[in-house]
Protein backbone atom coordinates (compact mmCIF):
# COMPACT_ATOMS: atom_id res chain seq x y z
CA UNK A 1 -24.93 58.00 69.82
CA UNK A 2 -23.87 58.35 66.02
CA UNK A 3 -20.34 59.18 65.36
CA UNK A 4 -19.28 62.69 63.73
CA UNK A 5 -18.11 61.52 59.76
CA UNK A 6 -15.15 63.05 58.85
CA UNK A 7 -13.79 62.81 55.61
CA UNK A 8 -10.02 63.90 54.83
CA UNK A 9 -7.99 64.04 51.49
CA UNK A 10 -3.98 63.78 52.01
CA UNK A 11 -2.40 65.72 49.56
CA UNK A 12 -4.43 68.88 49.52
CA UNK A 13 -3.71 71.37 47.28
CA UNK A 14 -3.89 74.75 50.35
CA UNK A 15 -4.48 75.71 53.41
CA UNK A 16 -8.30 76.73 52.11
CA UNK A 17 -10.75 74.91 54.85
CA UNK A 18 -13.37 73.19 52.43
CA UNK A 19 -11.16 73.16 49.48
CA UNK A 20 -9.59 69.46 48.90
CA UNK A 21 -10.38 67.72 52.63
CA UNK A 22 -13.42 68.54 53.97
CA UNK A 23 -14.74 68.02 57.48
CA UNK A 24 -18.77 66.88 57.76
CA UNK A 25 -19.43 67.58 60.97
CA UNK A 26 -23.59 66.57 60.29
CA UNK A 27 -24.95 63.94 62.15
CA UNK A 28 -26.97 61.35 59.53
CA UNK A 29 -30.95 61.29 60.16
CA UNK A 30 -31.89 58.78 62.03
CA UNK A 31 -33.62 55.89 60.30
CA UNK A 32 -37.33 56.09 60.59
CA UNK A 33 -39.76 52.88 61.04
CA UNK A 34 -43.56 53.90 60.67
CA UNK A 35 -45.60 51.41 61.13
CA UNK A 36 -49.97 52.38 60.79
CA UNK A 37 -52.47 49.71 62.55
CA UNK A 38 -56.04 50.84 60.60
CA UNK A 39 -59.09 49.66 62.19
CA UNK A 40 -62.82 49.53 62.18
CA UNK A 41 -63.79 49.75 66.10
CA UNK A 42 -61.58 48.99 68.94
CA UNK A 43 -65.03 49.43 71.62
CA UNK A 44 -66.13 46.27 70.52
CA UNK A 45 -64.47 44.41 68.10
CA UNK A 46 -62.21 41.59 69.75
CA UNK A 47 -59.50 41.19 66.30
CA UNK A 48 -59.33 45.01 66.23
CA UNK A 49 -58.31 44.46 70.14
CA UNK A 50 -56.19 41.29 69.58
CA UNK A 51 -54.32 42.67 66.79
CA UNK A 52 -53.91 46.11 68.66
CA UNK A 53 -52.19 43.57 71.76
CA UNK A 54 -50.41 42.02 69.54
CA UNK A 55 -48.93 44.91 68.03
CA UNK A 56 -48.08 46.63 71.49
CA UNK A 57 -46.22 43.75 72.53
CA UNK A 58 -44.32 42.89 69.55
CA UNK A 59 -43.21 46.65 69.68
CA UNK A 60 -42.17 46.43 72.68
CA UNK A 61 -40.03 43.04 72.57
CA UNK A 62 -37.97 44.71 69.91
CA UNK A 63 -38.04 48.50 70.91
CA UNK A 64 -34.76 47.75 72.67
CA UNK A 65 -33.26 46.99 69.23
CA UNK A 66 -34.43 49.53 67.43
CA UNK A 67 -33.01 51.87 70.31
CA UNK A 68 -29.38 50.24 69.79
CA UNK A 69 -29.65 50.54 66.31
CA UNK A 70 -30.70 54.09 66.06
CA UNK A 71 -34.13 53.35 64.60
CA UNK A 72 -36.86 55.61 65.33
CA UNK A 73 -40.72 54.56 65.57
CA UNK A 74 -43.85 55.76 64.71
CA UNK A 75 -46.32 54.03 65.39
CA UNK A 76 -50.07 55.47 64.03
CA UNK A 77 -52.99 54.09 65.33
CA UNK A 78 -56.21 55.09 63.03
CA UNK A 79 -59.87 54.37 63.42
CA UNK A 80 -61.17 54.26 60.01
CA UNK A 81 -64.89 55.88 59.93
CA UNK A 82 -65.13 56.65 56.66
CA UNK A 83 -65.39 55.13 52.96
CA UNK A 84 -64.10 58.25 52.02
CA UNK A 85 -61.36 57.81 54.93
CA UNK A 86 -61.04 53.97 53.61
CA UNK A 87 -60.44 55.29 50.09
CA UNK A 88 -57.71 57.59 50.82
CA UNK A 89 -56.18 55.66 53.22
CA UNK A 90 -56.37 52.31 50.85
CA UNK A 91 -57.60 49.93 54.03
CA UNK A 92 -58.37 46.71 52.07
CA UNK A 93 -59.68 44.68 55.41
CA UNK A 94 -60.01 45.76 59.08
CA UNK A 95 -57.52 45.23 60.53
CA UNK A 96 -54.22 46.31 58.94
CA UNK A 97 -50.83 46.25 59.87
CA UNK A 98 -48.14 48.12 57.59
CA UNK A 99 -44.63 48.51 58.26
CA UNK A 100 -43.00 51.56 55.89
CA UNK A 101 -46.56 51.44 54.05
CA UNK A 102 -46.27 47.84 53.17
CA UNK A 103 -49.11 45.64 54.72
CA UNK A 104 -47.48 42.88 56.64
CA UNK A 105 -50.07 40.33 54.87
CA UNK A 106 -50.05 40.99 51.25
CA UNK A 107 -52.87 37.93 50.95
CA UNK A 108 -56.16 39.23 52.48
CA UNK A 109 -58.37 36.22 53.75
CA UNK A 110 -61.64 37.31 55.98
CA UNK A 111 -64.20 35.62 58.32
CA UNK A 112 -67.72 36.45 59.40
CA UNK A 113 -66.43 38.98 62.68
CA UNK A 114 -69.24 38.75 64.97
CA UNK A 115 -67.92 42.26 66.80
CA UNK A 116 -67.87 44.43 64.03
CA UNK A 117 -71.32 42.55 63.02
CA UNK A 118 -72.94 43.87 66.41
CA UNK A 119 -71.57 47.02 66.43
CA UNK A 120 -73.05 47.96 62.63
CA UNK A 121 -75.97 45.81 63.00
CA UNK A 122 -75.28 43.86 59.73
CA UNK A 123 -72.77 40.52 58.97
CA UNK A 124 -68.98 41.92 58.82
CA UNK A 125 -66.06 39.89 57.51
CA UNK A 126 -63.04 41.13 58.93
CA UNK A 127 -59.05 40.00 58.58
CA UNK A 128 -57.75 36.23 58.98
CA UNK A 129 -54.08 36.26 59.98
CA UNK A 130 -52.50 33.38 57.96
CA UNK A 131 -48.76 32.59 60.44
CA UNK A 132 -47.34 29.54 59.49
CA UNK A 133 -49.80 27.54 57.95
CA UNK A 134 -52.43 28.27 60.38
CA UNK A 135 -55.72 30.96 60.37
CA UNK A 136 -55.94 33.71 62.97
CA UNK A 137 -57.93 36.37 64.67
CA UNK A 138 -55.55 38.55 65.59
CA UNK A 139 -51.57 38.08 63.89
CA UNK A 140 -49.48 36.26 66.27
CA UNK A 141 -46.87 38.74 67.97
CA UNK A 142 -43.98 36.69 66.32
CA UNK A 143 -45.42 37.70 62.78
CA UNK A 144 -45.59 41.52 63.52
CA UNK A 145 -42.04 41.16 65.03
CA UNK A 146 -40.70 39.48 61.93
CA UNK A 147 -42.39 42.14 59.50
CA UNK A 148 -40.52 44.65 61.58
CA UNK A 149 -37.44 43.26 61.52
CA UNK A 150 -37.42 41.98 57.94
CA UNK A 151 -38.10 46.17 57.29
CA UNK A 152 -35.13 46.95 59.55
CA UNK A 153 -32.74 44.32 58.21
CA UNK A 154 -33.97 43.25 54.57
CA UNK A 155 -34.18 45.21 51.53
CA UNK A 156 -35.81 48.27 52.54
CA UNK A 157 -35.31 50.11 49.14
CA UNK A 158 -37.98 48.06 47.33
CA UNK A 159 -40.52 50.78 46.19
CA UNK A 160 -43.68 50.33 47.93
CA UNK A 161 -46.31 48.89 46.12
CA UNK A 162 -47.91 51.52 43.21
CA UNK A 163 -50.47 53.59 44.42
CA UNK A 164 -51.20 55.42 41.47
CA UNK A 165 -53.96 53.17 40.33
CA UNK A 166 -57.34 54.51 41.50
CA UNK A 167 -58.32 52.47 44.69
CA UNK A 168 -61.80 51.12 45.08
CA UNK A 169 -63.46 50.31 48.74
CA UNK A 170 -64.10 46.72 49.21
CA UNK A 171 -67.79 46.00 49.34
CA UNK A 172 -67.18 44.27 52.49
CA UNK A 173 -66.41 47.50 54.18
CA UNK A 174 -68.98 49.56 52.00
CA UNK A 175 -71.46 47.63 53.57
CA UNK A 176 -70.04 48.15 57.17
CA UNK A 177 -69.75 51.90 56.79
CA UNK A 178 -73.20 51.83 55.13
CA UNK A 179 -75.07 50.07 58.10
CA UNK A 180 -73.09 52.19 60.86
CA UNK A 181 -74.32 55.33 58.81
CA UNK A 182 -77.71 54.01 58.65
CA UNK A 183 -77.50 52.48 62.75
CA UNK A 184 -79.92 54.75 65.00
CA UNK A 185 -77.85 56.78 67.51
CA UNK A 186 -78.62 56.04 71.39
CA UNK A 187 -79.70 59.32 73.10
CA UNK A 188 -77.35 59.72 76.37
């Protein structure tokens, strides 16, 4: 529960409600935490699962403080289908994690995903997690819940990085989209 702010002068010049104290009797907005988990395929690929478990839990470990410190979360799961999707939604490896729009691994290191490279029919590098020195498939729970909490508690003010510049699909993913588009469709 957020307290009422009230804000009174001494000293006021009348009786005029409004004029020298004044009374704010609106309750702040409540801090918002968005974080966006942007994947390929979730069917088949075990990182895009990993990460997704990862993510679930680490959300839940700290959803208890982010309840007692009025935080509210939003947390947007997207299947990316699309180059054109990709573009607009600036997805630089599968899978993402960003926190406030800010990818929680700035550095993107990949690996030949054998999942993805099944589903399209075609060799797919998908994201490393680098935690502490060592290489992962899906981030460790501990990194997600430090990205979170370094949003929460650190410097949250620092502009997100510049998105003005025009964004260009990694041919990594071009190549994924290409071969799904180009995959023959099983009759049911």
């Amino acid at each position: 529960m957020v307290d009422k702010i009230i804000v009174e002068k001494s000293n006021c010049c009348s009786n005029i409600t409004g004029c020298c104290g004044t009374k704010n009797d609106a309750i702040p907005e409540k801090r918002r935490l968005i974080i966006d988990f942007l994947y390929l395929d979730l069917t088949v690929c075990s990182w895009c699962q990993g990460t997704e478990s990862s993510l679930d839990a680490a959300i839940s470990e700290v959803a208890q403080i982010l309840r007692a410190t009025d935080i509210e979360v939003e947390v947007n799961k997207i299947n990316v289908v699309s180059e054109e999707q990709a573009r607009q939604l600036r997805f630089v490896s599968s899978p993402t994690i960003r926190v406030n729009g800010k990818d929680i691994q700035i550095e993107v290191k990949e690996s030949l995903c054998d999942s993805c490279g099944d589903l399209c029919g075609d060799a797919v590098d998908c994201r490393i997690w680098m935690y502490q020195g060592k290489e992962y498939t899906a981030p460790p729970k501990a990194m997600i819940i430090e990205a979170i909490l370094r949003e929460v508690y650190g410097d949250s003010h620092k502009p997100i990085q510049d998105n003005s510049s025009i964004f260009e699909v990694p041919d990594n993913l071009k190549k994924f989209f290409i071969a799904m588009k180009q995959k023959p469709t099983k009759n049911l």
